[in-house]
N, C-alpha and C. Protein backbone atom coordinates (compact mmCIF):
# COMPACT_ATOMS: atom_id res chain seq x y z
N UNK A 1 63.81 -15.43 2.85
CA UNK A 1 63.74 -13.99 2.97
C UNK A 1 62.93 -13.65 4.20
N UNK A 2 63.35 -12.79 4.81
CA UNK A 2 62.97 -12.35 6.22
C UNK A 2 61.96 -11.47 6.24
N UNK A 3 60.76 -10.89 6.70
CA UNK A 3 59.79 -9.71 6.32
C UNK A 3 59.66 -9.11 7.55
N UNK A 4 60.21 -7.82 7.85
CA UNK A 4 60.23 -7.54 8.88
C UNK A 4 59.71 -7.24 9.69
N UNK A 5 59.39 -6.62 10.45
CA UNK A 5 58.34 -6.73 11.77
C UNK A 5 57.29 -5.95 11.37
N UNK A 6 58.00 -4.23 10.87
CA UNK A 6 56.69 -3.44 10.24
C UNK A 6 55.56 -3.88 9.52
N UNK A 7 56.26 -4.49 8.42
CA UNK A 7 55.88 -4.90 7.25
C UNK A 7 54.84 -6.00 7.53
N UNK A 8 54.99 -7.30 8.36
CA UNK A 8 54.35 -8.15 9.25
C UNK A 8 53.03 -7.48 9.67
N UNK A 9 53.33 -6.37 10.79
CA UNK A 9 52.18 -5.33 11.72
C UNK A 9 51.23 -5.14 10.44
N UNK A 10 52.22 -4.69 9.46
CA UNK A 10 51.13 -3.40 8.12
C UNK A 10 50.00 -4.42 7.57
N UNK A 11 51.15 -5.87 7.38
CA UNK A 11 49.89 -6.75 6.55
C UNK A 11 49.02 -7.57 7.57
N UNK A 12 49.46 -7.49 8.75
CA UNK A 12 48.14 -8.39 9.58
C UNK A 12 46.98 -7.29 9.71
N UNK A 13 46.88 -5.95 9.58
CA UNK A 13 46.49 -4.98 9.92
C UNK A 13 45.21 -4.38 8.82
N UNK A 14 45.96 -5.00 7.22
CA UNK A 14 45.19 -5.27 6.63
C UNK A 14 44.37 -6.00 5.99
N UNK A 15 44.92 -7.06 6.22
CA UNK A 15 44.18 -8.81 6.64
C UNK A 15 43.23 -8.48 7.67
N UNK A 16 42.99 -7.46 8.90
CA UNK A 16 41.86 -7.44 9.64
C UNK A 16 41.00 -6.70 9.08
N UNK A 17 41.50 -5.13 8.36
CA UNK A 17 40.20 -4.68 8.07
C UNK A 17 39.53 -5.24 6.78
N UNK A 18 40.57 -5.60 5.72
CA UNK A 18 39.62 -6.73 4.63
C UNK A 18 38.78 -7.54 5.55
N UNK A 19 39.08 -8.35 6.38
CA UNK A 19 37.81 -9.09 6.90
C UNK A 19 36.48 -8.44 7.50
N UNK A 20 36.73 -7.22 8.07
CA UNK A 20 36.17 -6.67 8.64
C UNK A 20 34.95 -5.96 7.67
N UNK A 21 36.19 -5.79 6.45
CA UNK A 21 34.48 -4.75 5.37
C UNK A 21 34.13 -6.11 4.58
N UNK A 22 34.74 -7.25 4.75
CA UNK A 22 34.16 -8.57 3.74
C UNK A 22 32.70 -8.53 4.76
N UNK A 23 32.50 -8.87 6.24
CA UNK A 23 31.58 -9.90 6.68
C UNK A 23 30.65 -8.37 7.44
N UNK A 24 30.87 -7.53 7.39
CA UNK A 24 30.21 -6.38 8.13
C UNK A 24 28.43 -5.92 7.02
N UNK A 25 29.00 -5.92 5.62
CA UNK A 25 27.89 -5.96 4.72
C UNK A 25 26.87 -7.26 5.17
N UNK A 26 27.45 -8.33 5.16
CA UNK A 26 26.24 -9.79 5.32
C UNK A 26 26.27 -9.70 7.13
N UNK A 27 27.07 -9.23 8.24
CA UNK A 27 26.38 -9.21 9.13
C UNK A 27 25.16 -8.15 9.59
N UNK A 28 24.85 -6.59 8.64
CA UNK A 28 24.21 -5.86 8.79
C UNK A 28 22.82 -6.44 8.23
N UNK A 29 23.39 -7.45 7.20
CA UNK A 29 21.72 -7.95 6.56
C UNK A 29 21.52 -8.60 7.40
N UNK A 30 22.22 -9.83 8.04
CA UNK A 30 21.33 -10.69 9.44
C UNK A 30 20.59 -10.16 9.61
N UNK A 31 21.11 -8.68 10.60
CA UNK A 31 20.90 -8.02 11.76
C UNK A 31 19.26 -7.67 10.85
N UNK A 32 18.92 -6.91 9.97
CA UNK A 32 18.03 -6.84 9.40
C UNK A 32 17.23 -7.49 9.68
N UNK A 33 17.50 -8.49 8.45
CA UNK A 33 16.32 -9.78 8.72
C UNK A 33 15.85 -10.08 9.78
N UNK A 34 17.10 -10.72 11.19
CA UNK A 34 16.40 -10.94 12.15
C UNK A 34 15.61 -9.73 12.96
N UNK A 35 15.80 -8.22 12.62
CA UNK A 35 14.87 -7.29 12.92
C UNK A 35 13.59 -7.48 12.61
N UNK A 36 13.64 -7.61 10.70
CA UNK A 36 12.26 -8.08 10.38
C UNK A 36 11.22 -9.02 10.40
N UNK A 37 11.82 -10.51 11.09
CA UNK A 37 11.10 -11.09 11.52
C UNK A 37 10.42 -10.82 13.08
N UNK A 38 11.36 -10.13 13.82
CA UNK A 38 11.01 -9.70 15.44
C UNK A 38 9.74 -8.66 14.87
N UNK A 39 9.84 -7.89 13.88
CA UNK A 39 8.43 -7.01 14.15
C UNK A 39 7.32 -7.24 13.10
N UNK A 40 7.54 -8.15 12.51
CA UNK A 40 6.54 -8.96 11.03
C UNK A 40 6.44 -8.10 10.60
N UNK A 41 5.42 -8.92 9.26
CA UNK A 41 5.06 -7.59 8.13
C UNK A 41 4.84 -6.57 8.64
N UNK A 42 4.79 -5.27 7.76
CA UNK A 42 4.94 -3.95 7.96
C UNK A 42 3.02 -3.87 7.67
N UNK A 43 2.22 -3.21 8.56
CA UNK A 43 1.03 -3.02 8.54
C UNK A 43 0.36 -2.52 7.59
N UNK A 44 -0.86 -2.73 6.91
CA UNK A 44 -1.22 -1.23 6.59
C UNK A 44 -2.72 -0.73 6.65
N UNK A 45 -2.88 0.48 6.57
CA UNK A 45 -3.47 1.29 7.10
C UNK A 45 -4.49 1.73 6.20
N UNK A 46 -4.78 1.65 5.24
CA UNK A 46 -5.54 2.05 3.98
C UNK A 46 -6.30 0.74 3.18
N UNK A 47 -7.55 1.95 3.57
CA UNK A 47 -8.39 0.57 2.41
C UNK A 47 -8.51 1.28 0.92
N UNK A 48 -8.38 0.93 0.02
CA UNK A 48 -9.11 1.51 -1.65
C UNK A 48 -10.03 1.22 -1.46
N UNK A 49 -10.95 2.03 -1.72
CA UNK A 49 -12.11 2.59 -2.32
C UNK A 49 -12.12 2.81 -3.81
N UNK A 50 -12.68 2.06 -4.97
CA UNK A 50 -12.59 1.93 -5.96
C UNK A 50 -14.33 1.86 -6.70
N UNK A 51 -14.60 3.25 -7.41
CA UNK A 51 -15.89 3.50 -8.26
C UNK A 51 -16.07 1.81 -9.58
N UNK A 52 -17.01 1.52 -9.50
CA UNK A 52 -17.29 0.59 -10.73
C UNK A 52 -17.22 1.19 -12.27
N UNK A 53 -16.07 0.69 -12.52
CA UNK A 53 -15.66 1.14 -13.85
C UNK A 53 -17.04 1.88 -14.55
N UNK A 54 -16.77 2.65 -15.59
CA UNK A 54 -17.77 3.23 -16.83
C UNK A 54 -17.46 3.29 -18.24
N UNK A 55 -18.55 2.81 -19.49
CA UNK A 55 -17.93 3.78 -20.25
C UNK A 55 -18.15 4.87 -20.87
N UNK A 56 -16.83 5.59 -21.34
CA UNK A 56 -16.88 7.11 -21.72
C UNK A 56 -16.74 6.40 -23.25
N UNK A 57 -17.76 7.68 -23.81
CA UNK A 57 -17.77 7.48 -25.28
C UNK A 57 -17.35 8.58 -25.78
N UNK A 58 -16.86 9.59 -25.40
CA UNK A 58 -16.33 10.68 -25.91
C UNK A 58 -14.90 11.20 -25.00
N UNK A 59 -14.01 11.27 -25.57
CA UNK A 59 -13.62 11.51 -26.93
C UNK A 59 -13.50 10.28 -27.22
N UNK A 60 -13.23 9.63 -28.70
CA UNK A 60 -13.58 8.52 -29.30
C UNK A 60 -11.99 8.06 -29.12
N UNK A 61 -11.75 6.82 -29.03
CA UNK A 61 -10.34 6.52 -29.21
C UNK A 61 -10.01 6.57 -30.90
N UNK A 62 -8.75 6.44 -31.32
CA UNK A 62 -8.77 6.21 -33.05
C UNK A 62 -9.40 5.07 -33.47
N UNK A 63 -9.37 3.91 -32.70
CA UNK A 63 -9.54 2.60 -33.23
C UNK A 63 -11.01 2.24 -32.83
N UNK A 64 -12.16 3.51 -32.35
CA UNK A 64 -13.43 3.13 -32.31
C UNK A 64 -13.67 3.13 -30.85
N UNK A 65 -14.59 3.45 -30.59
CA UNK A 65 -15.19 3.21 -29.50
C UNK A 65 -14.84 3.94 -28.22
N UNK A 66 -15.42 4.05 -27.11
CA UNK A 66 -15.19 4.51 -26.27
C UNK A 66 -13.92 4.29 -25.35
N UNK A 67 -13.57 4.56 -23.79
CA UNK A 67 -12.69 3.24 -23.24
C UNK A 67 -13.94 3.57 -21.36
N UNK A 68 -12.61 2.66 -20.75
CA UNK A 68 -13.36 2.47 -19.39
C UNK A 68 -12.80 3.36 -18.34
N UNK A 69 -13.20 3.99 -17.51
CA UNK A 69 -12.64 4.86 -16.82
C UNK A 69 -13.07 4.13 -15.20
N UNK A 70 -12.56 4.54 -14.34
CA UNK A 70 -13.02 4.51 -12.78
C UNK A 70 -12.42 5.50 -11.29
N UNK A 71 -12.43 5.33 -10.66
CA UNK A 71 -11.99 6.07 -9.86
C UNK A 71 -11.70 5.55 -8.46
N UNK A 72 -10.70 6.07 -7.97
CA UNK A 72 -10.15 5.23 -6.51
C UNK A 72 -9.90 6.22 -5.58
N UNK A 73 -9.51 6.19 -4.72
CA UNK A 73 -9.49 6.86 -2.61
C UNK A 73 -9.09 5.99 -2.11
N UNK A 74 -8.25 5.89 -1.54
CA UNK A 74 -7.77 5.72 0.29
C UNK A 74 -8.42 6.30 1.05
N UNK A 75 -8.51 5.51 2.11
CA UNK A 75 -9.47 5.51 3.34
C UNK A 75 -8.35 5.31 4.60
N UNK A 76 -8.02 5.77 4.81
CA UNK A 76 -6.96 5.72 6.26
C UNK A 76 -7.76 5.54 7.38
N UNK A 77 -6.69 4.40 8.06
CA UNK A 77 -7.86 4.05 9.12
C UNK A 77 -6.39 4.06 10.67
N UNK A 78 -5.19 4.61 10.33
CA UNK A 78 -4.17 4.36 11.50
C UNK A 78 -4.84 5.03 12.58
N UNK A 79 -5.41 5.64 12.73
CA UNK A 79 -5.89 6.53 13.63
C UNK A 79 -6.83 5.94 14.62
N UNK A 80 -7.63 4.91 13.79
CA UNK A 80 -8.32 4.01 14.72
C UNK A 80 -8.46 2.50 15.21
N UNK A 81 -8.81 2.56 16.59
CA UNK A 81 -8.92 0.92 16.96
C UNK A 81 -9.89 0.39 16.28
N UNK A 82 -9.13 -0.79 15.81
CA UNK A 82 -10.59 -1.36 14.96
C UNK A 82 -10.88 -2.88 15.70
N UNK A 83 -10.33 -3.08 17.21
CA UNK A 83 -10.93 -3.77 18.21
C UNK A 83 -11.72 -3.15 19.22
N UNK A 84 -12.16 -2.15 19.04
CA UNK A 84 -13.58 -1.57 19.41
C UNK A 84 -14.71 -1.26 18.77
N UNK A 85 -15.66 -1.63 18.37
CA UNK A 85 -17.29 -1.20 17.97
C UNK A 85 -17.10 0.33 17.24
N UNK A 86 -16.73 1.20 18.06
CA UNK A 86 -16.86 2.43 17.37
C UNK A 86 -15.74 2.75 16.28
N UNK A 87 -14.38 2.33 16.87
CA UNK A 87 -13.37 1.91 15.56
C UNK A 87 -13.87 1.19 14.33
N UNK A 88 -14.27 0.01 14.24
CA UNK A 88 -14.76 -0.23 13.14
C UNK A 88 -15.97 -0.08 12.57
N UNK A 89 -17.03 0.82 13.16
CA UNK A 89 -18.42 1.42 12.57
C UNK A 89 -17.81 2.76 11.59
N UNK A 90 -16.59 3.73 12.77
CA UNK A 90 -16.16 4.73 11.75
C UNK A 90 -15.17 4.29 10.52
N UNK A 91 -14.65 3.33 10.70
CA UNK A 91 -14.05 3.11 9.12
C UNK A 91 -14.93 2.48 8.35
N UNK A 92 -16.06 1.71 8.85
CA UNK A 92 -17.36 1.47 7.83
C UNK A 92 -18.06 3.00 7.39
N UNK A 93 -18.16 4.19 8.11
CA UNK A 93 -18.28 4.97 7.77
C UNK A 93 -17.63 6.25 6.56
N UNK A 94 -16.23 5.85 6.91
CA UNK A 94 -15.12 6.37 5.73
C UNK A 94 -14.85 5.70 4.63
N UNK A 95 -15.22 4.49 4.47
CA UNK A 95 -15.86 3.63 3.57
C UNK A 95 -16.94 4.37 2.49
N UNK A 96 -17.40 4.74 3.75
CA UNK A 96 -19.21 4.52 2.86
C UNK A 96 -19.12 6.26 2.37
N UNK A 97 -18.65 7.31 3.03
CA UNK A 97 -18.58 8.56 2.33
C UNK A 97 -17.80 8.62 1.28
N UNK A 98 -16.43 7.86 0.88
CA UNK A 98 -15.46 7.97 0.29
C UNK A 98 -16.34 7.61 -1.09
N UNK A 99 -17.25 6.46 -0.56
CA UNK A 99 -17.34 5.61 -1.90
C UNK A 99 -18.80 6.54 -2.93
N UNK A 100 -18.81 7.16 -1.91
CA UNK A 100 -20.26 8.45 -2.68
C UNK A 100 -19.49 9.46 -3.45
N UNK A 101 -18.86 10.19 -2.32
CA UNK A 101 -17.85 11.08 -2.84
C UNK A 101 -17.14 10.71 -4.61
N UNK A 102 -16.93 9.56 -4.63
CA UNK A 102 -16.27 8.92 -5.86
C UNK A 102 -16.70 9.08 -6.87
N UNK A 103 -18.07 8.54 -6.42
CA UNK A 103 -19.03 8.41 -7.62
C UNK A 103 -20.02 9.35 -7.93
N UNK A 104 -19.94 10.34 -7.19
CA UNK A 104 -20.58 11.80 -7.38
C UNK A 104 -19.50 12.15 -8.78
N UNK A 105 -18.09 12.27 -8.09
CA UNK A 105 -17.08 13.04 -8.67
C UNK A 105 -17.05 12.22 -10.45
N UNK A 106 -17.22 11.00 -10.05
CA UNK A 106 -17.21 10.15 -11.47
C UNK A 106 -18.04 10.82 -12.20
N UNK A 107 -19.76 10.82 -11.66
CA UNK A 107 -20.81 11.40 -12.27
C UNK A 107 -20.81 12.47 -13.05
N UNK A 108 -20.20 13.13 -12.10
CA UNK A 108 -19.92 14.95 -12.57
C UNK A 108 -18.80 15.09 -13.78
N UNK A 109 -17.90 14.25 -13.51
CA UNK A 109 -16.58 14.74 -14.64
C UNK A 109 -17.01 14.01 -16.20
N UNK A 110 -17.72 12.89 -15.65
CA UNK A 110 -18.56 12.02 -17.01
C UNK A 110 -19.81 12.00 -17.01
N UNK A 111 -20.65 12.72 -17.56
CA UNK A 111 -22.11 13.07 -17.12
C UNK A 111 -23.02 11.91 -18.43
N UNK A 112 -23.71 11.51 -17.88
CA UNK A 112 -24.14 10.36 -18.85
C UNK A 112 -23.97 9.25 -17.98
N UNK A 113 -22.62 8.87 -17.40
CA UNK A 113 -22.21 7.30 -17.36
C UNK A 113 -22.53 6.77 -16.33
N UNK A 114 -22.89 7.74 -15.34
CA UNK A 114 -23.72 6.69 -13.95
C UNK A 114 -24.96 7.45 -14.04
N UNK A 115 -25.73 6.88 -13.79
CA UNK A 115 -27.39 7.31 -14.04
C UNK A 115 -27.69 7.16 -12.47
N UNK A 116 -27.07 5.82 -11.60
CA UNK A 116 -27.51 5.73 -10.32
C UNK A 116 -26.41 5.71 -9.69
N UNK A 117 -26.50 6.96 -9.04
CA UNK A 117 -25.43 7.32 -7.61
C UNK A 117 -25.11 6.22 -6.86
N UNK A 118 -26.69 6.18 -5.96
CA UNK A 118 -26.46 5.25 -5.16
C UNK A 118 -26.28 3.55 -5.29
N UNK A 119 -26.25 3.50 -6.53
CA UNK A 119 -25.65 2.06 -7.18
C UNK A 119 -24.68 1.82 -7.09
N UNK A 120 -24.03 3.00 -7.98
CA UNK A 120 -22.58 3.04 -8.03
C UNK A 120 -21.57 3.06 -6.47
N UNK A 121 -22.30 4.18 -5.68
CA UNK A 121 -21.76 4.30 -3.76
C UNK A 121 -21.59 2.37 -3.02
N UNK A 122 -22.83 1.90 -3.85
CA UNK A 122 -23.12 0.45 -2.82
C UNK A 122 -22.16 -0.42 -3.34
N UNK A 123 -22.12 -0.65 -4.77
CA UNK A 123 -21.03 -1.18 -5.42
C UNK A 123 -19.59 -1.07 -5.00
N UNK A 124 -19.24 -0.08 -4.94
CA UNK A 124 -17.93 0.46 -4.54
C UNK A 124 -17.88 0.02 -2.80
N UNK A 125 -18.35 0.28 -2.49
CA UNK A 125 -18.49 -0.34 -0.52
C UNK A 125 -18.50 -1.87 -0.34
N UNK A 126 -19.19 -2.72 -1.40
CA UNK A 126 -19.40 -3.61 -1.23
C UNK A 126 -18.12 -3.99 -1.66
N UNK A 127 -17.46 -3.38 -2.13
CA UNK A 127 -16.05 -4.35 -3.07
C UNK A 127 -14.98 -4.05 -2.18
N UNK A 128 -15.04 -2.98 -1.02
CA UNK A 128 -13.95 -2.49 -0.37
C UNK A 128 -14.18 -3.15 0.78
N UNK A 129 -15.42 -3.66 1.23
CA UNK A 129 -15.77 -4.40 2.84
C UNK A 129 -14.47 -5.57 3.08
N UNK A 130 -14.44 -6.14 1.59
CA UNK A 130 -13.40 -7.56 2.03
C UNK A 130 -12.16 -6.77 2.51
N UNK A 131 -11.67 -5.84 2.16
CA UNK A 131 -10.37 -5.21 2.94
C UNK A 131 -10.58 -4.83 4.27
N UNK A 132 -12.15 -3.86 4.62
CA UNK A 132 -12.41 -3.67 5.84
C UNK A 132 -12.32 -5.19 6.89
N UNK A 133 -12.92 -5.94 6.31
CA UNK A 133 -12.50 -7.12 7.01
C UNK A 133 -11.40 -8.10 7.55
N UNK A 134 -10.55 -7.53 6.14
CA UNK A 134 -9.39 -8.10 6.40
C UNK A 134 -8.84 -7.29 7.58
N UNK A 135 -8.79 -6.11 7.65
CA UNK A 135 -7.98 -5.15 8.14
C UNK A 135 -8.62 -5.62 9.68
N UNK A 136 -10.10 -5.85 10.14
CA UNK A 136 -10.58 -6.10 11.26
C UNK A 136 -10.09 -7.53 11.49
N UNK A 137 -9.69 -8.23 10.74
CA UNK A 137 -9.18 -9.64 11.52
C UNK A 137 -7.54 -9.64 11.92
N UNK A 138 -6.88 -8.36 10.86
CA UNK A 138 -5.46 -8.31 11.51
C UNK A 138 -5.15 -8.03 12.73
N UNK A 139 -6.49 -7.17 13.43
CA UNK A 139 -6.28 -6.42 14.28
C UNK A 139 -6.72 -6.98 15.57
């Protein structure tokens, strides 16, 4: 049986674009990937700032007892070089307000559960430095 010329044109025609939407999906992921290795991980820019847990004894849970509460902030730091001295003194600085700020706000909304501010401020700074550091060796 003979298939004629049209018919020939119609099916090579769609034999190209089947191939075309088969390998176009897995060549767009290459293309990806090898994008995402040309510009590595994706950065980031934020340290947490995280208050030292407390506990609240009121309201009571059903099953007794109080529970633990804490409090967290981001600290954005895209804005600055943190291969200059003054870049990384001011994000030691946004650090160190964030982490007062926290624990004021902790203080105030749970009155009782931090007795020392500035315990709670040093605590919280001290636990966020390993990110400040990290963030100063990426850079």
């Amino acid at each position: 049986m003979r298939i004629p010329s049209n018919q020939k044109r119609a099916m090579y025609l769609a034999s190209l674009i089947a191939a075309a939407l088969l390998t176009s999906p897995a060549s767009a992921q290459q293309q990806q990937d090898a994008d995402e290795q040309q510009e590595g991980p994706d950065e980031i820019f934020e340290i947490l700032v995280t208050a030292p847990s407390v506990e609240v004894q009121e309201p009571r849970t059903p099953w007794g007892g109080g529970s633990r509460v804490s409090m967290s902030q981001t600290v954005s730091f895209e804005d600055l070089n943190l291969d200059t001295t003054s870049g990384r003194n001011e994000l030691e600085e946004r650090v160190s307000e964030t982490a007062n700020e926290i624990c004021l706000l902790l203080a105030d909304r749970y009155p009782g559960t931090i007795t020392q501010v500035p315990r709670c401020t040093q605590q919280a700074i001290d636990d966020a430095m390993s990110q400040v550091q990290a963030a100063v060796e990426a850079h």
